[in-house]
PDB file of N, CA and C in Angstrom:
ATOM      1  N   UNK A   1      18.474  -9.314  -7.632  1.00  0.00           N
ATOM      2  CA  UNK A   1      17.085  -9.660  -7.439  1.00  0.00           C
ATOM      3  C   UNK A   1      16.969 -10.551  -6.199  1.00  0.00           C
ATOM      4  N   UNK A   2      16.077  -9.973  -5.162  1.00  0.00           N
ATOM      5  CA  UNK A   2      15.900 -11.103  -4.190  1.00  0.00           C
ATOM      6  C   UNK A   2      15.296 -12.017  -4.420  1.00  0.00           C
ATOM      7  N   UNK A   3      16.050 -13.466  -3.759  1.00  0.00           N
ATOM      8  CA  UNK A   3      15.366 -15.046  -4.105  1.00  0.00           C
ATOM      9  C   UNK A   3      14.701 -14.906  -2.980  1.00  0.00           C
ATOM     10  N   UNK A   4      13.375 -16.028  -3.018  1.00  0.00           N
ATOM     11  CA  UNK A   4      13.334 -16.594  -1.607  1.00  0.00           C
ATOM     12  C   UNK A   4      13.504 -18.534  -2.197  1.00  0.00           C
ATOM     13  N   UNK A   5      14.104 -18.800  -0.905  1.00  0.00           N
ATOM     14  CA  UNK A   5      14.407 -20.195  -1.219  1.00  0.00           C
ATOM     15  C   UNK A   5      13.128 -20.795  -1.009  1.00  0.00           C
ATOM     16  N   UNK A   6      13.136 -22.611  -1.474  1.00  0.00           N
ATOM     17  CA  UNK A   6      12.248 -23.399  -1.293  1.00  0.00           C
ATOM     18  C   UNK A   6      11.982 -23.442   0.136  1.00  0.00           C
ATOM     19  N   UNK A   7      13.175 -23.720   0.933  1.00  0.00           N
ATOM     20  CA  UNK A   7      13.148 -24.013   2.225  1.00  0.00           C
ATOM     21  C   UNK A   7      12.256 -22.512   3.327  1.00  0.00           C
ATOM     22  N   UNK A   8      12.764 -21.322   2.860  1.00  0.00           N
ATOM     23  CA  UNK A   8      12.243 -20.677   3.473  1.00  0.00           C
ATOM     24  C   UNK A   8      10.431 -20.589   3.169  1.00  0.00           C
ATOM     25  N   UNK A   9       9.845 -21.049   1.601  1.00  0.00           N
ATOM     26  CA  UNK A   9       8.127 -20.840   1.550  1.00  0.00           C
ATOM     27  C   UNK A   9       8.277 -22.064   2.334  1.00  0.00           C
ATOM     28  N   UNK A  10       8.960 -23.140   2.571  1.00  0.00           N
ATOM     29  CA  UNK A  10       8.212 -24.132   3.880  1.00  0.00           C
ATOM     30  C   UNK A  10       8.395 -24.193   5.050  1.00  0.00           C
ATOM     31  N   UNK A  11       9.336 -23.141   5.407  1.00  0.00           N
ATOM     32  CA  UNK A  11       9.077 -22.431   6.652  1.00  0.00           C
ATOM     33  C   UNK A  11       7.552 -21.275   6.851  1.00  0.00           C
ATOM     34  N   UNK A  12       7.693 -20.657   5.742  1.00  0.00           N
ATOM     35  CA  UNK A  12       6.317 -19.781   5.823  1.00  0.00           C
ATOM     36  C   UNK A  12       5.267 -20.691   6.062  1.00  0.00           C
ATOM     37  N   UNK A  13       4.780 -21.616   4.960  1.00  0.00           N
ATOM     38  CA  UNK A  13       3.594 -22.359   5.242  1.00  0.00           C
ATOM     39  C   UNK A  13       3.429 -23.087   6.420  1.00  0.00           C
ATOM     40  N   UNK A  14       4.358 -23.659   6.743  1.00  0.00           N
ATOM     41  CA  UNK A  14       4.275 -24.158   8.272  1.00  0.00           C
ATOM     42  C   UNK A  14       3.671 -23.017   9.528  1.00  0.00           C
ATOM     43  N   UNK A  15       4.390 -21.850   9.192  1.00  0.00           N
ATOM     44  CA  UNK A  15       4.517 -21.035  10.046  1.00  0.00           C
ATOM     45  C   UNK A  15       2.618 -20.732   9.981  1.00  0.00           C
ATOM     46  N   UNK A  16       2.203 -20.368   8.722  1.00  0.00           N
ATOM     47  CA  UNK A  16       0.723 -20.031   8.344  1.00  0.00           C
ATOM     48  C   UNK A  16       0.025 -21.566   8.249  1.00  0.00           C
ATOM     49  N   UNK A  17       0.376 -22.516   9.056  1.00  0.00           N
ATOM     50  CA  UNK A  17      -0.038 -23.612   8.651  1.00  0.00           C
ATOM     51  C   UNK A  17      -1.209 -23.725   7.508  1.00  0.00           C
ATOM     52  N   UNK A  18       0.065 -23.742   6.248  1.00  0.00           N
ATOM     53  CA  UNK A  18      -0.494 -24.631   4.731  1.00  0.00           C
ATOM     54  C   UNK A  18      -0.130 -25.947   4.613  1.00  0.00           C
ATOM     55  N   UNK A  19      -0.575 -26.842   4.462  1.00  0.00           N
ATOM     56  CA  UNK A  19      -0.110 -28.171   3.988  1.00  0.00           C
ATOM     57  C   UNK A  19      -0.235 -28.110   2.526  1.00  0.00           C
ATOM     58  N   UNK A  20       1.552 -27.923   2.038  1.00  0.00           N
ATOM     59  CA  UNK A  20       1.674 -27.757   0.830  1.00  0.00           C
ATOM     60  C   UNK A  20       2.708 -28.860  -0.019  1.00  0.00           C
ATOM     61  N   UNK A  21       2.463 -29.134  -1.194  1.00  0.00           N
ATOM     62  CA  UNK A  21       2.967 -30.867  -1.713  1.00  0.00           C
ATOM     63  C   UNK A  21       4.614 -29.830  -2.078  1.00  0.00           C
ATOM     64  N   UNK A  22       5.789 -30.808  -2.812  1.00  0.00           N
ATOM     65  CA  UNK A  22       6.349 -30.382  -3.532  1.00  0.00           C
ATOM     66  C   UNK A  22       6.537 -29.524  -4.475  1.00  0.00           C
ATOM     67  N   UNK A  23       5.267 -29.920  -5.235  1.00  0.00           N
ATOM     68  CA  UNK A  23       4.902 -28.984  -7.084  1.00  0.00           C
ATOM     69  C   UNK A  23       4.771 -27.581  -6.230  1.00  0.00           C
ATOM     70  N   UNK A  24       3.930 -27.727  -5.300  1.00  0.00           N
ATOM     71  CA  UNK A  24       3.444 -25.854  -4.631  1.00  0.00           C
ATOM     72  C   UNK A  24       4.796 -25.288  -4.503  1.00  0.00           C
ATOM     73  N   UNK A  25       5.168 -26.174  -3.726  1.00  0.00           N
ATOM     74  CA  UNK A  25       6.640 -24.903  -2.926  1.00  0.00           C
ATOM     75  C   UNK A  25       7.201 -24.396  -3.957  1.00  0.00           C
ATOM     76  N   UNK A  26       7.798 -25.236  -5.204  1.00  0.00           N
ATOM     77  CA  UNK A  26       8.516 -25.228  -6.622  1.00  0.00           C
ATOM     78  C   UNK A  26       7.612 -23.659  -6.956  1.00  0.00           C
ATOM     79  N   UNK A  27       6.527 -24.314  -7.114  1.00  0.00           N
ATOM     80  CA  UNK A  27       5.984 -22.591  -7.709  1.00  0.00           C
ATOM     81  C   UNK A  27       5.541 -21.865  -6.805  1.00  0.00           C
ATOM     82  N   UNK A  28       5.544 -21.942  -5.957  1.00  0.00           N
ATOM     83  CA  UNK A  28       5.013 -20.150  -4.547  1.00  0.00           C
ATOM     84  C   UNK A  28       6.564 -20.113  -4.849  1.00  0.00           C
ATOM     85  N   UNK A  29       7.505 -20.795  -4.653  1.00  0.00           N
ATOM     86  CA  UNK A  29       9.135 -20.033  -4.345  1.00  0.00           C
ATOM     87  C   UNK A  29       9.714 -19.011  -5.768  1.00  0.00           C
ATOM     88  N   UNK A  30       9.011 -19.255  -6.815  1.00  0.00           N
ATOM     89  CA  UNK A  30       9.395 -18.301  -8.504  1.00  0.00           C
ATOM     90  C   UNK A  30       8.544 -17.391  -8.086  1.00  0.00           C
ATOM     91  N   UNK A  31       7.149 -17.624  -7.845  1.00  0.00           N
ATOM     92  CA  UNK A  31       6.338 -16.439  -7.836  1.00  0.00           C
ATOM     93  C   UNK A  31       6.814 -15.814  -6.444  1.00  0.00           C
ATOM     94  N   UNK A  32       7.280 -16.141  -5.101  1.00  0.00           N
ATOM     95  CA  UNK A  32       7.456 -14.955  -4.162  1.00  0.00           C
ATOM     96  C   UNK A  32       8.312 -14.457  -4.658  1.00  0.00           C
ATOM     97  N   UNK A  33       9.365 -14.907  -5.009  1.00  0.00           N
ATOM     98  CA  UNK A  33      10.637 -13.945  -5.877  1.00  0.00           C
ATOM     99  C   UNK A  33      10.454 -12.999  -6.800  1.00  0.00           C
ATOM    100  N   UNK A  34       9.203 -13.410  -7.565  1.00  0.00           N
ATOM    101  CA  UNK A  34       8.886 -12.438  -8.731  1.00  0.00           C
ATOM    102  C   UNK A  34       8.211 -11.241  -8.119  1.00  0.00           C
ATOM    103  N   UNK A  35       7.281 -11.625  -7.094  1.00  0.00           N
ATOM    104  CA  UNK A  35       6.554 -10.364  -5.773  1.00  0.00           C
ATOM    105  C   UNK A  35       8.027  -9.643  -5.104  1.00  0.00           C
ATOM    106  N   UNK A  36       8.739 -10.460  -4.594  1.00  0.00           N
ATOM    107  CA  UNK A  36       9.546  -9.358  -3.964  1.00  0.00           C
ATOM    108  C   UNK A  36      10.748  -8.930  -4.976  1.00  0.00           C
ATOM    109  N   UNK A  37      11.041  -8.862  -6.421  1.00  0.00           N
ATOM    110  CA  UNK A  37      12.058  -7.970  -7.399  1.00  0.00           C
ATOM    111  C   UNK A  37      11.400  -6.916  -7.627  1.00  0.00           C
ATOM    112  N   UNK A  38       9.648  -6.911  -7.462  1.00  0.00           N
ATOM    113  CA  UNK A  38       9.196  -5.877  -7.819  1.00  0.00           C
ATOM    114  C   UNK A  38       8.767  -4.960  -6.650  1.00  0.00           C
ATOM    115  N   UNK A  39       8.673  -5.799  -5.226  1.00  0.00           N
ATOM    116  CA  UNK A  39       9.216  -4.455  -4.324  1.00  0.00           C
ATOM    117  C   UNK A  39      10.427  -3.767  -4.396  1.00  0.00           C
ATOM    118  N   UNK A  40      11.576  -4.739  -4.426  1.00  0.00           N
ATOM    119  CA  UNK A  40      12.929  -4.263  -4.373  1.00  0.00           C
ATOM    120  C   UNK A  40      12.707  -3.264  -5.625  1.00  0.00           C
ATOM    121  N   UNK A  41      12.203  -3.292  -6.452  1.00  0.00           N
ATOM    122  CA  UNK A  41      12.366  -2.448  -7.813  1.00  0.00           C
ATOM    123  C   UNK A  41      11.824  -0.838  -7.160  1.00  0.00           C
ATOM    124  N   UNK A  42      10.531  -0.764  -6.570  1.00  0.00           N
ATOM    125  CA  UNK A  42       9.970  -0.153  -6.247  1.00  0.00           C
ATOM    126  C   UNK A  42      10.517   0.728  -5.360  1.00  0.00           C
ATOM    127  N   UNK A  43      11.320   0.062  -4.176  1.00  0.00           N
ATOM    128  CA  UNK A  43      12.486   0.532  -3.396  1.00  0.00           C
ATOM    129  C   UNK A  43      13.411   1.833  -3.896  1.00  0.00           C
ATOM    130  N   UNK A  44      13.862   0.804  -4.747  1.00  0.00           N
ATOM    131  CA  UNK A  44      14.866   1.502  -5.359  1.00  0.00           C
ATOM    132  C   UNK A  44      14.689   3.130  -5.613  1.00  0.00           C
ATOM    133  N   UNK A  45      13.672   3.560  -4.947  1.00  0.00           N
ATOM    134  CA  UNK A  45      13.025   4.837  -5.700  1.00  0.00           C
ATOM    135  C   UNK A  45      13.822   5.602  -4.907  1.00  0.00           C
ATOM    136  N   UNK A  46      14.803   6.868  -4.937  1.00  0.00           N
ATOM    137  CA  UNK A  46      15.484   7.584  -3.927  1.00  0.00           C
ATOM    138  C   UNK A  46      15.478   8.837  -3.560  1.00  0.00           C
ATOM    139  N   UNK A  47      14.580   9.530  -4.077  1.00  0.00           N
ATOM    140  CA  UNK A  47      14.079  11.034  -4.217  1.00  0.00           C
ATOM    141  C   UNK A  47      12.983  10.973  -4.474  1.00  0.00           C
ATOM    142  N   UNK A  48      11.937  10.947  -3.331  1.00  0.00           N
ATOM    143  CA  UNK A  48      10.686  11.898  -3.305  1.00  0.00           C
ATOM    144  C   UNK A  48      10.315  12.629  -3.247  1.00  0.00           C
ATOM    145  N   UNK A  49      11.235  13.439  -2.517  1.00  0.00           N
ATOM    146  CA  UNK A  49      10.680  14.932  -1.724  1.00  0.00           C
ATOM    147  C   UNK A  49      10.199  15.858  -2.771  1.00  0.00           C
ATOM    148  N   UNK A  50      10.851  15.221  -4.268  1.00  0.00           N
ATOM    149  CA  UNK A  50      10.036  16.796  -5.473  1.00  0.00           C
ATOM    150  C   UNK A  50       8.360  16.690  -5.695  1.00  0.00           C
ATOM    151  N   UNK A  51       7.994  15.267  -5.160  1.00  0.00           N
ATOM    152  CA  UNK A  51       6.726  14.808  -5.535  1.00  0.00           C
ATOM    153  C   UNK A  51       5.561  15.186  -4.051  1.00  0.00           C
ATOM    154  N   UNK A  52       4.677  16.242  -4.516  1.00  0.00           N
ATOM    155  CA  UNK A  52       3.640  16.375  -3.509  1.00  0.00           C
ATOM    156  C   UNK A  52       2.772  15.056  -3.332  1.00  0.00           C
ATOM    157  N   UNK A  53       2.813  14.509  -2.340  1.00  0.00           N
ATOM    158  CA  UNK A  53       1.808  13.624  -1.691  1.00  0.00           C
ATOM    159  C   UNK A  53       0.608  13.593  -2.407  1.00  0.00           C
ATOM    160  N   UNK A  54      -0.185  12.842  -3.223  1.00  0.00           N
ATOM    161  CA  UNK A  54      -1.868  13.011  -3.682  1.00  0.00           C
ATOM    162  C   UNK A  54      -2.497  11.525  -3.482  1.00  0.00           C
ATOM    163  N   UNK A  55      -3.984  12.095  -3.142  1.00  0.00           N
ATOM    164  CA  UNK A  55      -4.417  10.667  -2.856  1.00  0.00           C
ATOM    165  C   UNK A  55      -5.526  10.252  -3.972  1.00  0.00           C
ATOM    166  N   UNK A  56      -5.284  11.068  -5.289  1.00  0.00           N
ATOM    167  CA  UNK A  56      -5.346  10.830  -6.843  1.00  0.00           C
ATOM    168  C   UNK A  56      -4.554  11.013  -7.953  1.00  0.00           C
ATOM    169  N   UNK A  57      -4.108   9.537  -8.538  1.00  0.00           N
ATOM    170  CA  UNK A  57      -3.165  10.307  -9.571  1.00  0.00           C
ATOM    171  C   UNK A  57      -3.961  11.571 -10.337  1.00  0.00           C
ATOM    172  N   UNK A  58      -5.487  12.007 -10.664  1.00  0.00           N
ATOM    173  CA  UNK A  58      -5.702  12.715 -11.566  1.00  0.00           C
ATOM    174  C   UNK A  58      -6.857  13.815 -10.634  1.00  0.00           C
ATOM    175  N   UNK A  59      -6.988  15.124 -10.840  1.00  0.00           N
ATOM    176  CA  UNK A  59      -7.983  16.110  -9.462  1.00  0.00           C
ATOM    177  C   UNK A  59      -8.916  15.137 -10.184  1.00  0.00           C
ATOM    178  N   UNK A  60      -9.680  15.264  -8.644  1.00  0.00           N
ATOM    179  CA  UNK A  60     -10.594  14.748  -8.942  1.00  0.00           C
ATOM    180  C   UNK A  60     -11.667  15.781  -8.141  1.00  0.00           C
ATOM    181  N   UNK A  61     -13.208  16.194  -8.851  1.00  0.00           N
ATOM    182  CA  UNK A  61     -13.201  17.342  -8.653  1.00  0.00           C
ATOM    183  C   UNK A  61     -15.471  16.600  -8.104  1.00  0.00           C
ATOM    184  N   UNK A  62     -16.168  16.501  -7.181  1.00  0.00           N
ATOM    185  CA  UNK A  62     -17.417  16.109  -6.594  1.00  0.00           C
ATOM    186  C   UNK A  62     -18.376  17.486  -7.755  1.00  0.00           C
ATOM    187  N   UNK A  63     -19.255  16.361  -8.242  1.00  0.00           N
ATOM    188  CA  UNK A  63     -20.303  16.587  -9.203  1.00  0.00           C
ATOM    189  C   UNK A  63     -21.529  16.867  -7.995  1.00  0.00           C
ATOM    190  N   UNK A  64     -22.328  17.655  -7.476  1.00  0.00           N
ATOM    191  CA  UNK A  64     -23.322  17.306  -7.003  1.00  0.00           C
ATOM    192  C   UNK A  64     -24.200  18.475  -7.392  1.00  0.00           C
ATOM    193  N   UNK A  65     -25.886  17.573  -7.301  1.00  0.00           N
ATOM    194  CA  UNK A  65     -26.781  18.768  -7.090  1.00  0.00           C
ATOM    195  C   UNK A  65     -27.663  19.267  -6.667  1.00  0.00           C
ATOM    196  N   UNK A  66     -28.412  20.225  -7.123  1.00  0.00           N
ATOM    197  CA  UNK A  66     -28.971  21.231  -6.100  1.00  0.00           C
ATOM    198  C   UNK A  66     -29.980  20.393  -4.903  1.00  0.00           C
ATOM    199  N   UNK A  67     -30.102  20.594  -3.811  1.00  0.00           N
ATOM    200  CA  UNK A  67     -31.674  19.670  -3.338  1.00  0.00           C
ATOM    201  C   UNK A  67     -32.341  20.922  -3.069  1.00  0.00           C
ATOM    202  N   UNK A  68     -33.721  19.692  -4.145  1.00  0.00           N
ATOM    203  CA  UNK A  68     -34.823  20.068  -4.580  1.00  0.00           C
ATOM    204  C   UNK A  68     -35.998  19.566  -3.889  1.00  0.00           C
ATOM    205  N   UNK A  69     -36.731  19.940  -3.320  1.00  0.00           N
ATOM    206  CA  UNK A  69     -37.896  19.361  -2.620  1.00  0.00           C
ATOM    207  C   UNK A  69     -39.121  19.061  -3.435  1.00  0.00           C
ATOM    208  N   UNK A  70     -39.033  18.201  -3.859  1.00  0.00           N
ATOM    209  CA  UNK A  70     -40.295  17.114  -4.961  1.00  0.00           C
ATOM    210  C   UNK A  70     -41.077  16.430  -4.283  1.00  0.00           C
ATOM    211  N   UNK A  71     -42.250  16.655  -4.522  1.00  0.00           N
ATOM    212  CA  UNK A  71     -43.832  16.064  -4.411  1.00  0.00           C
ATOM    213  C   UNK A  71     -43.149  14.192  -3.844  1.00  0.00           C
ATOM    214  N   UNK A  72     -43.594  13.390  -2.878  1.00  0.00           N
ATOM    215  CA  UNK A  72     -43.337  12.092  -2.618  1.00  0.00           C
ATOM    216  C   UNK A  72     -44.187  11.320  -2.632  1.00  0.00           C
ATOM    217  N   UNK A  73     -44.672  10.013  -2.071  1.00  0.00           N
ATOM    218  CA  UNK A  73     -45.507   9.427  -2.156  1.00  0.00           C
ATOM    219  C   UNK A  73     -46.405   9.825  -0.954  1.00  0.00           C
ATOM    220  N   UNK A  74     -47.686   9.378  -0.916  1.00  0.00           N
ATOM    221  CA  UNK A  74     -48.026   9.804   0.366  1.00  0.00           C
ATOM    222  C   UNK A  74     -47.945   8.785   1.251  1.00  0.00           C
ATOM    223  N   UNK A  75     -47.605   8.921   2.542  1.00  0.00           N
ATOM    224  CA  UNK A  75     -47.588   8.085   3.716  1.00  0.00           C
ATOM    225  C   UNK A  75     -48.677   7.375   4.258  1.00  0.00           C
ATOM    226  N   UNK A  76     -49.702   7.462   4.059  1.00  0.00           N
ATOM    227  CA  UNK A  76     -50.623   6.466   4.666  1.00  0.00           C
ATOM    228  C   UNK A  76     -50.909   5.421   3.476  1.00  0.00           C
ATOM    229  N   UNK A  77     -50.554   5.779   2.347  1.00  0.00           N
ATOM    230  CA  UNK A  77     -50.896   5.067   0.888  1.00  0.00           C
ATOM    231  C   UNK A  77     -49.897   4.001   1.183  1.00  0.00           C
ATOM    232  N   UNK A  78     -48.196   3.974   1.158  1.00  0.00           N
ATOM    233  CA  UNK A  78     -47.113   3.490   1.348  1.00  0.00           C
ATOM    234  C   UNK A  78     -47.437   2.379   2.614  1.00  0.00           C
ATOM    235  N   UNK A  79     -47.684   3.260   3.478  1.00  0.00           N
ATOM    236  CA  UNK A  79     -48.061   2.414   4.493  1.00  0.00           C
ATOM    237  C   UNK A  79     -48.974   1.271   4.990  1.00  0.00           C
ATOM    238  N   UNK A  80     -50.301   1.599   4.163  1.00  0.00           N
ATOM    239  CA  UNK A  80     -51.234   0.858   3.806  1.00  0.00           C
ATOM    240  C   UNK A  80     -50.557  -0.862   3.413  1.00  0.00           C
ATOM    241  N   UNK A  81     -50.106  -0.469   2.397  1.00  0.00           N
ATOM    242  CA  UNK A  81     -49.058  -1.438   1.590  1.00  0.00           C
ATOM    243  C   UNK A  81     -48.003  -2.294   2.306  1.00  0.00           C
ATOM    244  N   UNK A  82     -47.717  -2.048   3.545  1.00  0.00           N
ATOM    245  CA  UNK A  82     -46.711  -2.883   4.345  1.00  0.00           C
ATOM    246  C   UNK A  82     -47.552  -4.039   5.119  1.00  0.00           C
ATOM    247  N   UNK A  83     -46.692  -4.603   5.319  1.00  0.00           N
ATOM    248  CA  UNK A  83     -46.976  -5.966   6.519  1.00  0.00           C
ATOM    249  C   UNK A  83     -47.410  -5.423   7.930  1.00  0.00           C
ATOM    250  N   UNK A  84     -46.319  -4.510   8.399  1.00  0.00           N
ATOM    251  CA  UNK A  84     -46.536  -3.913   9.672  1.00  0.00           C
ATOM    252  C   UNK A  84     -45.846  -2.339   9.452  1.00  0.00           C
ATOM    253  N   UNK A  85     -47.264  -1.817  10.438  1.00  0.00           N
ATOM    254  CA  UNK A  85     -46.364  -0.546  10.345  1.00  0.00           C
ATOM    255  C   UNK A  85     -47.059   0.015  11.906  1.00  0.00           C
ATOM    256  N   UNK A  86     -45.647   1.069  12.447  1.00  0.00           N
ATOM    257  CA  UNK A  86     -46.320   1.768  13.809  1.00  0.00           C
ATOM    258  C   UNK A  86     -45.438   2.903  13.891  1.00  0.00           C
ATOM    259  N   UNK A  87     -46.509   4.230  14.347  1.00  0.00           N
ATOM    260  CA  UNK A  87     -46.473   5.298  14.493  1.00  0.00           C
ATOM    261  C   UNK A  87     -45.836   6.010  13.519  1.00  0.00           C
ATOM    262  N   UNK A  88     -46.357   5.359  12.244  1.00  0.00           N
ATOM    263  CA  UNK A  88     -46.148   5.975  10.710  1.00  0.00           C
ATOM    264  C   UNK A  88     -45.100   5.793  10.331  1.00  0.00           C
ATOM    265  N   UNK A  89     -44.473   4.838  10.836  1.00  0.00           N
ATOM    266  CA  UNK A  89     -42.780   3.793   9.956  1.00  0.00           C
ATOM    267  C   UNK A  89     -43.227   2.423   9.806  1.00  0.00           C
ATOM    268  N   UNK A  90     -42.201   1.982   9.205  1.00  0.00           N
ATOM    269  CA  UNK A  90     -42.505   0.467   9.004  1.00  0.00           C
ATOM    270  C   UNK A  90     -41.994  -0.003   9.978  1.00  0.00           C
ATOM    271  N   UNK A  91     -42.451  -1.262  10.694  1.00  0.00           N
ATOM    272  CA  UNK A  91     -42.282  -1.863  11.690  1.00  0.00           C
ATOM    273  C   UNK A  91     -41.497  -3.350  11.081  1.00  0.00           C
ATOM    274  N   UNK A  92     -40.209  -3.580  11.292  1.00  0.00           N
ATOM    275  CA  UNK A  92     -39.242  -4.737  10.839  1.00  0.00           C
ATOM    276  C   UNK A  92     -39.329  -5.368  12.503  1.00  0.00           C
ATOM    277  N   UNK A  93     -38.803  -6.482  12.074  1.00  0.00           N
ATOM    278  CA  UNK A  93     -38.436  -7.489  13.252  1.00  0.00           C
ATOM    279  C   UNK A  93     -36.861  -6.912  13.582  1.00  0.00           C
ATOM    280  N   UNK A  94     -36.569  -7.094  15.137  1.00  0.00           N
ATOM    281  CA  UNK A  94     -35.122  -6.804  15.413  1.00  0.00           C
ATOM    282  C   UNK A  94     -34.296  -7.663  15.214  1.00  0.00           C
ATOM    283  N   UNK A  95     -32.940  -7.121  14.895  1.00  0.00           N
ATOM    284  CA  UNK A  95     -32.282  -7.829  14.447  1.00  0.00           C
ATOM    285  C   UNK A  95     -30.888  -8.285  15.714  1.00  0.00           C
ATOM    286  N   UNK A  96     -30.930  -6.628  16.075  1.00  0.00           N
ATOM    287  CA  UNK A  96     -30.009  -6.660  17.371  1.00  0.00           C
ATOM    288  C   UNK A  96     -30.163  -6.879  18.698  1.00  0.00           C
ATOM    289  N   UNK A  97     -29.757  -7.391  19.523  1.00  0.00           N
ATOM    290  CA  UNK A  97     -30.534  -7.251  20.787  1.00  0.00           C
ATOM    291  C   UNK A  97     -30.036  -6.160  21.877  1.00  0.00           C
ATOM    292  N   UNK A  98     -30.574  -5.872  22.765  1.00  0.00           N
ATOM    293  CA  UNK A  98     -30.374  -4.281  23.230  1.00  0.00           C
ATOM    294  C   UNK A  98     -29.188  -4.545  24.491  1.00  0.00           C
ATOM    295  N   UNK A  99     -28.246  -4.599  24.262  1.00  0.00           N
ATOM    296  CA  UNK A  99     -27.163  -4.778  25.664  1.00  0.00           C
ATOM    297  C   UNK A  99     -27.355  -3.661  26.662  1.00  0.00           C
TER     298      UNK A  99
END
């Protein structure tokens, strides 16, 4: 099982400048060890090639449906109803400025 020593998480934190007490290092140094047995575990894996590549463990298979063209609100009604509106959209303040 790979360790990592005390000395090396206070090389890391330095490196990521953490200002970290004693008690921390004591426990980041069990828990990085416990993070990296379970890469090394993971490693350990030595034959893939029987396994096809998927980017779901389970198919995953798109539900969609039909478009339907349904009755909407009407536009001058909607519009009526806004703060600002021009040339039949709503008119917002900008947000971006135009480079």
């Amino acid at each position: 099982m790979p360790e990592i020593t005390r000395e090396e998480v206070a090389h890391l934190a330095r490196l990521s400048r953490l200002a970290l007490d004693d008690t921390e290092l004591d426990v980041l140094s069990s828990q990085l060890g416990v993070v990296l047995a379970a890469v090394a575990q993971i490693s350990e894996v030595t034959d893939a090639a029987d396994v096809p590549p998927t980017t779901h463990a389970v198919p995953v298979e798109n539900i969609t449906r039909p478009d339907v063209v349904v009755p909407s609100l009407d536009r001058d009604a909607v519009l009526a109803g806004a703060p600002s509106a021009e040339d039949g959209r709503f008119r917002v303040p900008r947000i971006l400025d135009v480079e």
